[in-house]
PDB file of N, CA and C in Angstrom:
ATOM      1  N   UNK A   1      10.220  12.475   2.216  1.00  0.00           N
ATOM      2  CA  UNK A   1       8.961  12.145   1.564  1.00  0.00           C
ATOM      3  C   UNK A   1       8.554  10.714   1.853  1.00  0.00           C
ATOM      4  N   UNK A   2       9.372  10.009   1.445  1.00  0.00           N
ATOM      5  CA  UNK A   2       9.148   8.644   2.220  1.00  0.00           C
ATOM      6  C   UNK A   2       8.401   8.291   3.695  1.00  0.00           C
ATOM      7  N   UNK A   3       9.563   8.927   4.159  1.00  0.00           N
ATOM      8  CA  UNK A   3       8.128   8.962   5.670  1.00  0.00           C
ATOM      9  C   UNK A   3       7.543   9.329   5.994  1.00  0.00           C
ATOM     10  N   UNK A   4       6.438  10.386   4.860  1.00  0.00           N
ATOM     11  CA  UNK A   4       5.496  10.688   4.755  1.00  0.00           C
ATOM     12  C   UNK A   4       4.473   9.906   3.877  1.00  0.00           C
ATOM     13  N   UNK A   5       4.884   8.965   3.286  1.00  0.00           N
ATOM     14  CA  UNK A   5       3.932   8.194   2.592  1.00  0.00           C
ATOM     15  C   UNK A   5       3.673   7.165   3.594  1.00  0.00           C
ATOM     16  N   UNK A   6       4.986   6.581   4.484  1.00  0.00           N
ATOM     17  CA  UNK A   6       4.747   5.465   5.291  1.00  0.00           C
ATOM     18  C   UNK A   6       3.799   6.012   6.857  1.00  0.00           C
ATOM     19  N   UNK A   7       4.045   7.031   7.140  1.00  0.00           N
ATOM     20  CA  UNK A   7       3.120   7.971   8.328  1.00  0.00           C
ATOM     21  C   UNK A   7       1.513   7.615   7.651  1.00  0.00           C
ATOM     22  N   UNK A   8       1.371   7.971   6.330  1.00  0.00           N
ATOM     23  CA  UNK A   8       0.270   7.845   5.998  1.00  0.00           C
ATOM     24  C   UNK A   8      -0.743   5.995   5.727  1.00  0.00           C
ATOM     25  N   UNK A   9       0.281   5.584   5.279  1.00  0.00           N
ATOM     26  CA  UNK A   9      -0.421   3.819   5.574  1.00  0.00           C
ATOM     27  C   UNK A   9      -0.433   3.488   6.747  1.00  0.00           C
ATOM     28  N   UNK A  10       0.223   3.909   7.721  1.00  0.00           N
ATOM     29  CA  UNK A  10       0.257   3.302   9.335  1.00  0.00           C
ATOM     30  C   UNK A  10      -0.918   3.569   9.834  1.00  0.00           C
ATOM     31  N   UNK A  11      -1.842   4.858   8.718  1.00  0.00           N
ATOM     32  CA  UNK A  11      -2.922   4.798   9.819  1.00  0.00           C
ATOM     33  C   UNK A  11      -4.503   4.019   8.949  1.00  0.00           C
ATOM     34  N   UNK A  12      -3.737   2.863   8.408  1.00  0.00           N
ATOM     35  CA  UNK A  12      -4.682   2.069   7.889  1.00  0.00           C
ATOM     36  C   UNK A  12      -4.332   0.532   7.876  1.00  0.00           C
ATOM     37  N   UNK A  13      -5.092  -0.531   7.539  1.00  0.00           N
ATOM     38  CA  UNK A  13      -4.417  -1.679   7.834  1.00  0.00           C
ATOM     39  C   UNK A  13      -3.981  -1.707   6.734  1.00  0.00           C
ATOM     40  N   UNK A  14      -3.114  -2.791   7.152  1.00  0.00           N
ATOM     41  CA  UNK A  14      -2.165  -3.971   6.146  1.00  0.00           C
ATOM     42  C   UNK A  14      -3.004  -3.591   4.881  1.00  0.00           C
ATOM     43  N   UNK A  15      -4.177  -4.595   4.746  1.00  0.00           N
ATOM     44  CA  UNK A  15      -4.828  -4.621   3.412  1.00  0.00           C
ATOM     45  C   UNK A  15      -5.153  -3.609   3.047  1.00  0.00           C
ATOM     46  N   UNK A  16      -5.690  -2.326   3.747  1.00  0.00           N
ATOM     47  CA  UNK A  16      -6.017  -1.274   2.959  1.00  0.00           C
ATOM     48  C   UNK A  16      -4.781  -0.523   2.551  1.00  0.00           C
ATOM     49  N   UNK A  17      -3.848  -0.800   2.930  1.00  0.00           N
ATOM     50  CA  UNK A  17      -3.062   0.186   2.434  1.00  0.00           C
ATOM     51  C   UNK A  17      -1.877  -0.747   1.286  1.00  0.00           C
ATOM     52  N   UNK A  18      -2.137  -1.910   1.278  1.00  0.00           N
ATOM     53  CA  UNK A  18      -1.521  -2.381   0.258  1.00  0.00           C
ATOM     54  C   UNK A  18      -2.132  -2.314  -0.648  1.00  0.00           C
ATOM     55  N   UNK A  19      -3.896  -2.195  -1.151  1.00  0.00           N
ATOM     56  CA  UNK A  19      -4.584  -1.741  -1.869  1.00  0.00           C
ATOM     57  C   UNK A  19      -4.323  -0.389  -2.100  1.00  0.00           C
ATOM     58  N   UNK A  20      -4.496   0.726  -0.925  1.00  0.00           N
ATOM     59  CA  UNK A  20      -4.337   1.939  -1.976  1.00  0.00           C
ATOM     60  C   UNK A  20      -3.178   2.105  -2.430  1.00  0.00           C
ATOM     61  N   UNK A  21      -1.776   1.894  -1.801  1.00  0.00           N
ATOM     62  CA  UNK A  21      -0.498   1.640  -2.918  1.00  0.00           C
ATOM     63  C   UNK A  21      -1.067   1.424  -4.440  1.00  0.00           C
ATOM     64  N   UNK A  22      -1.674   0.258  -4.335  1.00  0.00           N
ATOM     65  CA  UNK A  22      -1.988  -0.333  -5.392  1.00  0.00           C
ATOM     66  C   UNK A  22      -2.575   0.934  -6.881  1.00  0.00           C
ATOM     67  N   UNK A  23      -3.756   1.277  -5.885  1.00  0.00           N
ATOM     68  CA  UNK A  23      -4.644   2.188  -6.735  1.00  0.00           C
ATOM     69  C   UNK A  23      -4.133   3.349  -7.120  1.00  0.00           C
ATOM     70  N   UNK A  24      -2.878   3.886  -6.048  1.00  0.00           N
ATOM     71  CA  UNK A  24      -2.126   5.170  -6.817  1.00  0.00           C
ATOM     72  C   UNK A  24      -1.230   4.858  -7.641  1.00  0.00           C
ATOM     73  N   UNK A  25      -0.870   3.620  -7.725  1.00  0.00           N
ATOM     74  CA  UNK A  25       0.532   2.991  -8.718  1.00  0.00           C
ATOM     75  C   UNK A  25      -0.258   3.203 -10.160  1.00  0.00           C
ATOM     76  N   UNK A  26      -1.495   2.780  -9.856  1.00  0.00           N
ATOM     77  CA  UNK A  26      -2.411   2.366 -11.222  1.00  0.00           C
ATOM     78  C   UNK A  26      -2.655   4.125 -11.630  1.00  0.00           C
ATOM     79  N   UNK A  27      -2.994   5.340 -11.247  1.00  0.00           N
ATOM     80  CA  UNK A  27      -3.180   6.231 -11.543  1.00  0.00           C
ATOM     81  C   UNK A  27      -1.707   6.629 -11.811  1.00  0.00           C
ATOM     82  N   UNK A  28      -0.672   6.557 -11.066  1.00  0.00           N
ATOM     83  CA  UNK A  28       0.523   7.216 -11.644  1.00  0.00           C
ATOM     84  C   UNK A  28       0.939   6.568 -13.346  1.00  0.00           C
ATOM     85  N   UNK A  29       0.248   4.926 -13.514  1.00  0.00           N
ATOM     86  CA  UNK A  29       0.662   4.317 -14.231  1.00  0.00           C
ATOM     87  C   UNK A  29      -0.290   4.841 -15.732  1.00  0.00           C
ATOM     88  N   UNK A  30      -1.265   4.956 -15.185  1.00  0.00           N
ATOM     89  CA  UNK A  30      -2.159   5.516 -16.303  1.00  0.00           C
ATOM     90  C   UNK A  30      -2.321   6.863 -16.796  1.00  0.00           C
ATOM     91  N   UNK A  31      -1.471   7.581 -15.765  1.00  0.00           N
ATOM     92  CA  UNK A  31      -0.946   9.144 -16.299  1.00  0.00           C
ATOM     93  C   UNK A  31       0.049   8.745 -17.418  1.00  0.00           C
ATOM     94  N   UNK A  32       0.668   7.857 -17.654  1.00  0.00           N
ATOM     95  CA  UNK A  32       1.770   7.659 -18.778  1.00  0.00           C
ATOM     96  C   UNK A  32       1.012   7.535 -20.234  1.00  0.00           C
ATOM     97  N   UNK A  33      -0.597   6.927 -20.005  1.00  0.00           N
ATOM     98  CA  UNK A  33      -0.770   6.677 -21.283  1.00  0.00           C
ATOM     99  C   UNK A  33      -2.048   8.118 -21.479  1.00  0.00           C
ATOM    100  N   UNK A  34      -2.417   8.462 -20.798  1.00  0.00           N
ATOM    101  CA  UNK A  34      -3.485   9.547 -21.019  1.00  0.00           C
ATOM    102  C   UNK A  34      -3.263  10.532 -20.154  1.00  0.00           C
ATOM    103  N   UNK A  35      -2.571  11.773 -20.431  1.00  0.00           N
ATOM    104  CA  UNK A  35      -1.979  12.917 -19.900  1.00  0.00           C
ATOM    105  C   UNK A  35      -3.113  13.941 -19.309  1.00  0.00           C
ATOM    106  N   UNK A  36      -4.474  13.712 -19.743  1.00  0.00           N
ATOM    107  CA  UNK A  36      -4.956  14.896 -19.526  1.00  0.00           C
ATOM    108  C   UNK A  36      -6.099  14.617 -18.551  1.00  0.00           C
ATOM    109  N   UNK A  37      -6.394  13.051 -17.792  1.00  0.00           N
ATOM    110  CA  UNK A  37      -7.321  12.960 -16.838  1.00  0.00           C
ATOM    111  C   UNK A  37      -6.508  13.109 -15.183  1.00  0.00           C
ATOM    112  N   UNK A  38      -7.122  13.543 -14.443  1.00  0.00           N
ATOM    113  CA  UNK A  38      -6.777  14.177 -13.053  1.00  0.00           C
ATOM    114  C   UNK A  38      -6.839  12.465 -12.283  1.00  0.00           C
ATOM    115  N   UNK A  39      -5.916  12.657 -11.051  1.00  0.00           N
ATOM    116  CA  UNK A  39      -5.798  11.263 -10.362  1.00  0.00           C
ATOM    117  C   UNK A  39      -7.425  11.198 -10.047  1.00  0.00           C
ATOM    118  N   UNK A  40      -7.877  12.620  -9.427  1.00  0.00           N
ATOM    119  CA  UNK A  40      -9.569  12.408  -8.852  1.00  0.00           C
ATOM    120  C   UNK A  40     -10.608  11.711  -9.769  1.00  0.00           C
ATOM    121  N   UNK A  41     -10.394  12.085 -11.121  1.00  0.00           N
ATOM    122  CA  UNK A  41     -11.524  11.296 -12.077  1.00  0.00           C
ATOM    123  C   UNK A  41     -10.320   9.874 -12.142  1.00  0.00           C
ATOM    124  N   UNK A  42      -9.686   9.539 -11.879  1.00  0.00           N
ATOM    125  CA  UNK A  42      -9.702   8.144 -11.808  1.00  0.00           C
ATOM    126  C   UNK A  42     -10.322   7.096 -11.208  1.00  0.00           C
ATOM    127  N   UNK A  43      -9.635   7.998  -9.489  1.00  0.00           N
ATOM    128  CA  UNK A  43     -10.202   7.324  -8.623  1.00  0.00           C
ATOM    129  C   UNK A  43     -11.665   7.256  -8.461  1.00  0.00           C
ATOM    130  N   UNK A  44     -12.363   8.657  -8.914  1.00  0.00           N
ATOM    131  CA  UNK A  44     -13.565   8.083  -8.833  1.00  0.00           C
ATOM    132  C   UNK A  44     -14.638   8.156  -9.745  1.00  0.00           C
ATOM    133  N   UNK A  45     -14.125   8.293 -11.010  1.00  0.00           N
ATOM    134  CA  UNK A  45     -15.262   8.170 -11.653  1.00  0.00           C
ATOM    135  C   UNK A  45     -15.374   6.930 -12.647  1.00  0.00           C
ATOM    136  N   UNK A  46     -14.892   6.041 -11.723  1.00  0.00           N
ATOM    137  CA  UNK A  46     -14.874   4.302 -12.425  1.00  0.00           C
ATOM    138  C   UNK A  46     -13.473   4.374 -13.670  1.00  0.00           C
ATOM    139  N   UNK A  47     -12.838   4.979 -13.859  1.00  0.00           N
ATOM    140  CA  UNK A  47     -12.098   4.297 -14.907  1.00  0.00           C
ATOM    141  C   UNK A  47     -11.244   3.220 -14.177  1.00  0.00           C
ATOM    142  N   UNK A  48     -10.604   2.995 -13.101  1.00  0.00           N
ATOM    143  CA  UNK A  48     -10.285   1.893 -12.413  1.00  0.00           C
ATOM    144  C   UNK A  48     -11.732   1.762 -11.833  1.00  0.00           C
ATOM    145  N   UNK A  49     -11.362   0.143 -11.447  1.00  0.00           N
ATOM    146  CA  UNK A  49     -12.691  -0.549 -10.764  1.00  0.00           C
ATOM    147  C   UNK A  49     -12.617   0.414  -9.670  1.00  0.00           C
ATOM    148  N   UNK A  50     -14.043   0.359  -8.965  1.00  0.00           N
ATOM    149  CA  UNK A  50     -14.511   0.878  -7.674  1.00  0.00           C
ATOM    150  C   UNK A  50     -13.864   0.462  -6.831  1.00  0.00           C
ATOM    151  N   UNK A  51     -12.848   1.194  -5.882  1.00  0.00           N
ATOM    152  CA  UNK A  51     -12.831   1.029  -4.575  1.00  0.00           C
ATOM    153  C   UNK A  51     -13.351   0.865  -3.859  1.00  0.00           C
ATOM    154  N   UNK A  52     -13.243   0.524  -2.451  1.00  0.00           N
ATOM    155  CA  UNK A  52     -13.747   0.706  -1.453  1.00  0.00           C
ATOM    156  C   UNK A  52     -13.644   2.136  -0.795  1.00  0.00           C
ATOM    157  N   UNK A  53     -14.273   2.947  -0.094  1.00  0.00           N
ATOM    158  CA  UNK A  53     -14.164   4.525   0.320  1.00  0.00           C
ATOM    159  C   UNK A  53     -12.908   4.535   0.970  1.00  0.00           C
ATOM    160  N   UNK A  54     -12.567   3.234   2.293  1.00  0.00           N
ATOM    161  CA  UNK A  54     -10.969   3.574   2.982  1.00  0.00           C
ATOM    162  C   UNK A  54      -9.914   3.391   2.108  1.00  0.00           C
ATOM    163  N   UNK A  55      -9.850   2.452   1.202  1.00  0.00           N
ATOM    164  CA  UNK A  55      -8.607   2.497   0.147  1.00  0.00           C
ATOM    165  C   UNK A  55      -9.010   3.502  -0.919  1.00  0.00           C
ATOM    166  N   UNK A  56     -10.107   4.311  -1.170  1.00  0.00           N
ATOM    167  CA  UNK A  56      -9.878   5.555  -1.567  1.00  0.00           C
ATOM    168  C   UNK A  56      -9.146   6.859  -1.495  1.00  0.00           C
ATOM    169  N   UNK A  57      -9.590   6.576   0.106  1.00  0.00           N
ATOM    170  CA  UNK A  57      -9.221   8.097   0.805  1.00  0.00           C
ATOM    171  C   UNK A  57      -7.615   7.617   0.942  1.00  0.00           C
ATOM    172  N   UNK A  58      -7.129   6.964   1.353  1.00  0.00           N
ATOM    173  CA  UNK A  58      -5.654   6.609   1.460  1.00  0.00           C
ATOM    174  C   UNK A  58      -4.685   6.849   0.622  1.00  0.00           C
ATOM    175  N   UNK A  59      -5.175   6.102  -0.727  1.00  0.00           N
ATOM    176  CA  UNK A  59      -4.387   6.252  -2.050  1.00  0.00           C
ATOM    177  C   UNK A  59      -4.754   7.835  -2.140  1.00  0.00           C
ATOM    178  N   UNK A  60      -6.067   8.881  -2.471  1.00  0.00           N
ATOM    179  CA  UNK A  60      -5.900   9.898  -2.503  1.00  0.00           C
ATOM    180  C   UNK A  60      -4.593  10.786  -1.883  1.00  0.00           C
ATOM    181  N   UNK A  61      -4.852  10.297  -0.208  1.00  0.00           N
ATOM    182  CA  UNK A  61      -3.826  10.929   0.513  1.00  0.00           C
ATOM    183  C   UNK A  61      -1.883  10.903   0.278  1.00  0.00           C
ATOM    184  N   UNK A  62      -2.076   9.328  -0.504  1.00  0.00           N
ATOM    185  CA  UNK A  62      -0.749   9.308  -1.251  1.00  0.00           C
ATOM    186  C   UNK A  62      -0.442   9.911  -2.143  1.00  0.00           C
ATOM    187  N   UNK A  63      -1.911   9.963  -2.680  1.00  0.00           N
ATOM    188  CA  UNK A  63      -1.215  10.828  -4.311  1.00  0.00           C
ATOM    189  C   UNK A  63      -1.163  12.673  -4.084  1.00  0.00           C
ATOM    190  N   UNK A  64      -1.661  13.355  -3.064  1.00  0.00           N
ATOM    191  CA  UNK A  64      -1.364  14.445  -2.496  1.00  0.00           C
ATOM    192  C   UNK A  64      -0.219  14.172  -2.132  1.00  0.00           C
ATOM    193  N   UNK A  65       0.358  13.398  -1.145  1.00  0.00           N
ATOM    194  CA  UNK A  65       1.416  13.892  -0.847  1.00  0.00           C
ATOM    195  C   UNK A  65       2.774  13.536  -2.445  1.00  0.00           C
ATOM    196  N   UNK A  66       2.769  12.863  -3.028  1.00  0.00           N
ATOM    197  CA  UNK A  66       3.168  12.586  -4.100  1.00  0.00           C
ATOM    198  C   UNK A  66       3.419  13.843  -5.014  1.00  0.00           C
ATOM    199  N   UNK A  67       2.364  14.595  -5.048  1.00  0.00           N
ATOM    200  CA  UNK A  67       2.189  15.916  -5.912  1.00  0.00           C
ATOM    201  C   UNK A  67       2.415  17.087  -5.044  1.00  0.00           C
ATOM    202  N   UNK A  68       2.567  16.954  -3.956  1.00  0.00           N
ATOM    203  CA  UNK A  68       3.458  17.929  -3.027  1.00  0.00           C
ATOM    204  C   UNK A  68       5.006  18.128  -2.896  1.00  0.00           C
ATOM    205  N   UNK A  69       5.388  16.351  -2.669  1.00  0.00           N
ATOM    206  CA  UNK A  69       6.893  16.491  -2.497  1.00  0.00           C
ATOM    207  C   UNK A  69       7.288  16.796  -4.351  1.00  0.00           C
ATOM    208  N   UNK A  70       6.469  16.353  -5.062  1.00  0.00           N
ATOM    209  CA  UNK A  70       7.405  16.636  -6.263  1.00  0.00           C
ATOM    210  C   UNK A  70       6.953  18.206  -6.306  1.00  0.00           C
ATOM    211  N   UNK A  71       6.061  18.858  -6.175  1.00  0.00           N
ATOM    212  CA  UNK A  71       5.883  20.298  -6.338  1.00  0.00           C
ATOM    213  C   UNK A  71       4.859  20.596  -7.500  1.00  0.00           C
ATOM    214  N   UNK A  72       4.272  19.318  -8.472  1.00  0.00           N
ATOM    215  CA  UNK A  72       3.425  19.762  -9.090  1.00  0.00           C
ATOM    216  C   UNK A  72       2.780  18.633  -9.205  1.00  0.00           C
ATOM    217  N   UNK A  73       1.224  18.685 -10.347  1.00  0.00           N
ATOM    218  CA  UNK A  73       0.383  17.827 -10.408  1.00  0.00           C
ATOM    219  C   UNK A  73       0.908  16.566 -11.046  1.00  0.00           C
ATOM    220  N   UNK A  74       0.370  15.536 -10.564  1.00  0.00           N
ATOM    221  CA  UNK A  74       0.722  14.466 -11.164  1.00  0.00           C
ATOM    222  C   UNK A  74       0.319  14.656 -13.208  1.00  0.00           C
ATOM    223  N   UNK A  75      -0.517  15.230 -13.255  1.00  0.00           N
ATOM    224  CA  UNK A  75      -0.905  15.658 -14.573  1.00  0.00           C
ATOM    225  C   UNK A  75      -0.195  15.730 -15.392  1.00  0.00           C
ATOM    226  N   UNK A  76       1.369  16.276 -14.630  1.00  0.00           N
ATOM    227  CA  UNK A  76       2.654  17.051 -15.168  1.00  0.00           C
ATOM    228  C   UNK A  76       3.647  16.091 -15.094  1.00  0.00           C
ATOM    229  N   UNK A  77       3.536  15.057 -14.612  1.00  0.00           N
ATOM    230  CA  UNK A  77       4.618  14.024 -14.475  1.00  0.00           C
ATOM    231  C   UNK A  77       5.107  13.511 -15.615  1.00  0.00           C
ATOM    232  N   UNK A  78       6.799  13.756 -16.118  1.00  0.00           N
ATOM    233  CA  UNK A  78       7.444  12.583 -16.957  1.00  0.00           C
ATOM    234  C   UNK A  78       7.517  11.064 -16.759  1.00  0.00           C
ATOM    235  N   UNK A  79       7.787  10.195 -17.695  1.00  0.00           N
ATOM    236  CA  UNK A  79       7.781   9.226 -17.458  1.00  0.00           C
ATOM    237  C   UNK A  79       8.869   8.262 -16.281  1.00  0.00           C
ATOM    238  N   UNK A  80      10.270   9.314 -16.022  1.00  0.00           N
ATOM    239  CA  UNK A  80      10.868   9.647 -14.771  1.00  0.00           C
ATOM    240  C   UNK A  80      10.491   9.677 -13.853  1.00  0.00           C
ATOM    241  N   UNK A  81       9.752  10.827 -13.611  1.00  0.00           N
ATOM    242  CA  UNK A  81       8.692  10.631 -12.138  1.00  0.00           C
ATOM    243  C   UNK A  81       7.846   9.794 -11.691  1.00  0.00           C
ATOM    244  N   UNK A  82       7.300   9.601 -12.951  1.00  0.00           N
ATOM    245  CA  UNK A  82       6.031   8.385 -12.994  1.00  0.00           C
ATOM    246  C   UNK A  82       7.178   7.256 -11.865  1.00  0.00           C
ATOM    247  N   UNK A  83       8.263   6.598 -12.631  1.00  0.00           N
ATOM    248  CA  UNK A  83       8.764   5.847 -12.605  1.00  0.00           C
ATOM    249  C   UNK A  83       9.217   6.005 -10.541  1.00  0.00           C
ATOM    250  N   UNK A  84      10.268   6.868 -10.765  1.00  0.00           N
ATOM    251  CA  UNK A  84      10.636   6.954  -9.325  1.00  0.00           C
ATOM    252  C   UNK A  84       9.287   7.038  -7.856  1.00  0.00           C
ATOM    253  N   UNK A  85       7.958   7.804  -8.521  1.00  0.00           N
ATOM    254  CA  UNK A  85       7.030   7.206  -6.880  1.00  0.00           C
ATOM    255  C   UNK A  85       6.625   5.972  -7.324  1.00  0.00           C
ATOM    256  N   UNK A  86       6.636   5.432  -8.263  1.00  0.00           N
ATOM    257  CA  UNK A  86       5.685   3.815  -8.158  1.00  0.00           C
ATOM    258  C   UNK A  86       7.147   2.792  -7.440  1.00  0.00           C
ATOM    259  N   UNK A  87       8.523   3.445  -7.972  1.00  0.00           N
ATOM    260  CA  UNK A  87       9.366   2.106  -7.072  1.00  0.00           C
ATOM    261  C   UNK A  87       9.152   2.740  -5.277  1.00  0.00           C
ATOM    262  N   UNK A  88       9.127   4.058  -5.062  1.00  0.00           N
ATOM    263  CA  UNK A  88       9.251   4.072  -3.848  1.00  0.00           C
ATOM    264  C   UNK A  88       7.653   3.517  -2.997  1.00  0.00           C
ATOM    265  N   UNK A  89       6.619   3.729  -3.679  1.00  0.00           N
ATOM    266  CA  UNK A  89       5.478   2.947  -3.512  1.00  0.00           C
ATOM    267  C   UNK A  89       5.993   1.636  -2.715  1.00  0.00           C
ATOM    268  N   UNK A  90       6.175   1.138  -3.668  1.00  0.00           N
ATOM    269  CA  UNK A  90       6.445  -0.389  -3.611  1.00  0.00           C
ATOM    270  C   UNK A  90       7.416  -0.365  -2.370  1.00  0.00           C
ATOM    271  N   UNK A  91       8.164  -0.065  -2.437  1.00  0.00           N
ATOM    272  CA  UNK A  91       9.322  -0.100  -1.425  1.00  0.00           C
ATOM    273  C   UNK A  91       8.460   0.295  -0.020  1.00  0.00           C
ATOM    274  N   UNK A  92       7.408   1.347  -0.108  1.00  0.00           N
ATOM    275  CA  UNK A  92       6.631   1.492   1.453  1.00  0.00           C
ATOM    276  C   UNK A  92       5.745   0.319   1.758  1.00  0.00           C
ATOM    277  N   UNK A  93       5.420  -0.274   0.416  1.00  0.00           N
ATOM    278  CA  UNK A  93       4.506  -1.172   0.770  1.00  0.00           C
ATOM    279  C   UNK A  93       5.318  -2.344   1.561  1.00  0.00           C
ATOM    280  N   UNK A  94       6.406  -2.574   0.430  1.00  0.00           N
ATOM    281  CA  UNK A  94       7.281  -4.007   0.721  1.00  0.00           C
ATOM    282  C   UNK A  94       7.731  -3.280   2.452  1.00  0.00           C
ATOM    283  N   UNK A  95       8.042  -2.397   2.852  1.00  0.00           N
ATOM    284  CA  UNK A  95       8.505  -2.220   4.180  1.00  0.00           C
ATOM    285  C   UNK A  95       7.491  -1.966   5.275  1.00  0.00           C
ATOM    286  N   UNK A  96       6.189  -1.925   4.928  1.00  0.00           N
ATOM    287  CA  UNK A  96       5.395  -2.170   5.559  1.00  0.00           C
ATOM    288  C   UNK A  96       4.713  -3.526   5.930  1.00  0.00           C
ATOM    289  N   UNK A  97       4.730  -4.407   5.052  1.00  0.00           N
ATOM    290  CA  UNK A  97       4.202  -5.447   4.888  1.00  0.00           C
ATOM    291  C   UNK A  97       5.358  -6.589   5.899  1.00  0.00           C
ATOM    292  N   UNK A  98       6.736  -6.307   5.436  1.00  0.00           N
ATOM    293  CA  UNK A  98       7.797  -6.886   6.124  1.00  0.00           C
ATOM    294  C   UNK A  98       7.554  -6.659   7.948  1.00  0.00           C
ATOM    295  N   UNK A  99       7.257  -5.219   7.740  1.00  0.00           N
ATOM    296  CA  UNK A  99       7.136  -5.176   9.650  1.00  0.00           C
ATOM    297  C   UNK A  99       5.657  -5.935  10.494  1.00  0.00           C
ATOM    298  N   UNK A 100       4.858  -5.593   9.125  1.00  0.00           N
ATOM    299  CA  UNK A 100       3.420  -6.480   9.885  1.00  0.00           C
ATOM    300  C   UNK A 100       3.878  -7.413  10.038  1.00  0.00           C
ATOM    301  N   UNK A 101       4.393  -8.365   9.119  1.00  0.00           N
ATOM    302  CA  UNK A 101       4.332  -9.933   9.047  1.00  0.00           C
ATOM    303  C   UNK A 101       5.531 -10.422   9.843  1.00  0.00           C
ATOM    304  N   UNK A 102       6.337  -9.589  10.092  1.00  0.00           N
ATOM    305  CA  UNK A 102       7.439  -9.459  10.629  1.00  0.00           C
ATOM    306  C   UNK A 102       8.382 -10.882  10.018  1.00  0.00           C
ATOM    307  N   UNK A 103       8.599 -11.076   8.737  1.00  0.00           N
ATOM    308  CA  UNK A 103       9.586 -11.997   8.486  1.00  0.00           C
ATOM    309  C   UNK A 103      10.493 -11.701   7.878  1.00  0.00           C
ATOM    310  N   UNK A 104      11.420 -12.263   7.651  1.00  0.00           N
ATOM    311  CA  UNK A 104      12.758 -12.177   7.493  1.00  0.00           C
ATOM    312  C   UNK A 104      13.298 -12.284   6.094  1.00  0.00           C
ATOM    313  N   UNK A 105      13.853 -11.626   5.751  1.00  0.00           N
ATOM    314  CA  UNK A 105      14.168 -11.672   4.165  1.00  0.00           C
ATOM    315  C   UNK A 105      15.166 -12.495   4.225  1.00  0.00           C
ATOM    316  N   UNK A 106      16.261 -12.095   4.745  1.00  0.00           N
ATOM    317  CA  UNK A 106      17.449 -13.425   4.447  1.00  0.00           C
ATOM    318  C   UNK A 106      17.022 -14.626   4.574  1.00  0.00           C
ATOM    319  N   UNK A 107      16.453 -15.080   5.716  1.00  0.00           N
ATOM    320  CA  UNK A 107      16.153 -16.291   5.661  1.00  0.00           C
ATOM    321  C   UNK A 107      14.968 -17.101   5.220  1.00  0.00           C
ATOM    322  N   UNK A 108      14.036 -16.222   4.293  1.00  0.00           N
ATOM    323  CA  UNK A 108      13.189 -16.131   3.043  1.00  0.00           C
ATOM    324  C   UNK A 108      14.021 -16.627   2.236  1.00  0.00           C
ATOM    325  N   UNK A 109      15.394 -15.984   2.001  1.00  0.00           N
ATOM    326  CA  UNK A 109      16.170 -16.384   0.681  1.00  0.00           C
ATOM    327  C   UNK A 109      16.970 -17.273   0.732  1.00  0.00           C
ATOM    328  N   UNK A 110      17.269 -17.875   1.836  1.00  0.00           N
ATOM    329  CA  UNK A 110      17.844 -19.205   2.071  1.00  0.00           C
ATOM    330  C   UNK A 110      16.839 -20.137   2.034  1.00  0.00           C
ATOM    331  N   UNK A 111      15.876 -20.253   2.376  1.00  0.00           N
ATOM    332  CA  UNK A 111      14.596 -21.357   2.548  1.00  0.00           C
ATOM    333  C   UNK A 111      14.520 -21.456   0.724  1.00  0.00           C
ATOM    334  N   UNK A 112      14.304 -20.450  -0.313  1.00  0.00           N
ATOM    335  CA  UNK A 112      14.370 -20.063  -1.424  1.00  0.00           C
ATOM    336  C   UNK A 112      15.423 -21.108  -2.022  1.00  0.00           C
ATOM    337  N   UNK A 113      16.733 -20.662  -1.629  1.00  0.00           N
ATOM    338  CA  UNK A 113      17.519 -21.447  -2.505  1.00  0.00           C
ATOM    339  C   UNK A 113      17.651 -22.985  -2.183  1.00  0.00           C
ATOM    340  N   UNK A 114      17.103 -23.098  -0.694  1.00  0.00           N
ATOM    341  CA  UNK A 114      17.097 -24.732  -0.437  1.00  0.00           C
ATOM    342  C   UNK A 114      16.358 -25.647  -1.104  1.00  0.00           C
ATOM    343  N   UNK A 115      15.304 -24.647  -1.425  1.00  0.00           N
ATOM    344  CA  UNK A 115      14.321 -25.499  -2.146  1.00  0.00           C
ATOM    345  C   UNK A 115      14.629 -25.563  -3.230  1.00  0.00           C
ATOM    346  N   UNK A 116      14.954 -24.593  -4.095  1.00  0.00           N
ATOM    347  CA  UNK A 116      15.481 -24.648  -5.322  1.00  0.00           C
ATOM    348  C   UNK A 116      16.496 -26.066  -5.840  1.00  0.00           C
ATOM    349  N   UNK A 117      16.888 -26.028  -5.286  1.00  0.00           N
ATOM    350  CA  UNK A 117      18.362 -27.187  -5.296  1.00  0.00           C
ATOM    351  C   UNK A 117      17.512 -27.987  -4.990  1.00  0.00           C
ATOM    352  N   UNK A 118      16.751 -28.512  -4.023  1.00  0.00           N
ATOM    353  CA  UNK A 118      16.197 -29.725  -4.080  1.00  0.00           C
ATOM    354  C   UNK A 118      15.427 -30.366  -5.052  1.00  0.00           C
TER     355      UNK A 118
END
């Protein structure tokens, strides 16, 4: 499933697809507090701010595949599920973002602690 969410941002840029991450995190996140609106009236009938149409269609396409690999509607999601696609979200984003920018985590975290100490 994973590399089916990441197949699906590759075919958008950097920013749009760190945005629609964004916008399906916010619908998986807002299925926790109101059970009975569909990801589609989220995305588009303004209860999150307006998108743009390409970080629409993207996040849509995440949240299909989202409600595929688990086998039912996000509608139906525990707070479990909720939980497990928003970290793997993140994790496509953070591994996408790492290969655009192409930098280096370890030595992110050494530059990190050098400064720290100083």
């Amino acid at each position: 499933m994973a590399q089916l969410l990441v197949d699906i941002l590759e075919r958008f840029s950097r920013r749009v697809s760190t945005e629609a991450a964004y916008l399906a995190s916010m619908v998986l996140r807002y299925r926790l507090s109101v059970a009975d609106v569909s990801a589609d009236k989220i995305i588009s009938k303004g209860i999150i701010a307006q998108p743009r149409n390409e970080v629409r269609r993207a996040a849509t396409s995440l949240l299909r595949e989202i409600e595929r690999s688990a086998g039912k509607n996000i509608s139906a999601f525990d707070k479990k599920t909720v939980e497990k696609y928003l970290r793997e979200l993140a994790r496509v984003v953070q591994q996408r973002s790492a290969s655009d920018l192409r930098y280096e985590e370890k030595q992110g975290q050494e530059l990190l602690r050098s400064l720290r100490s100083e």
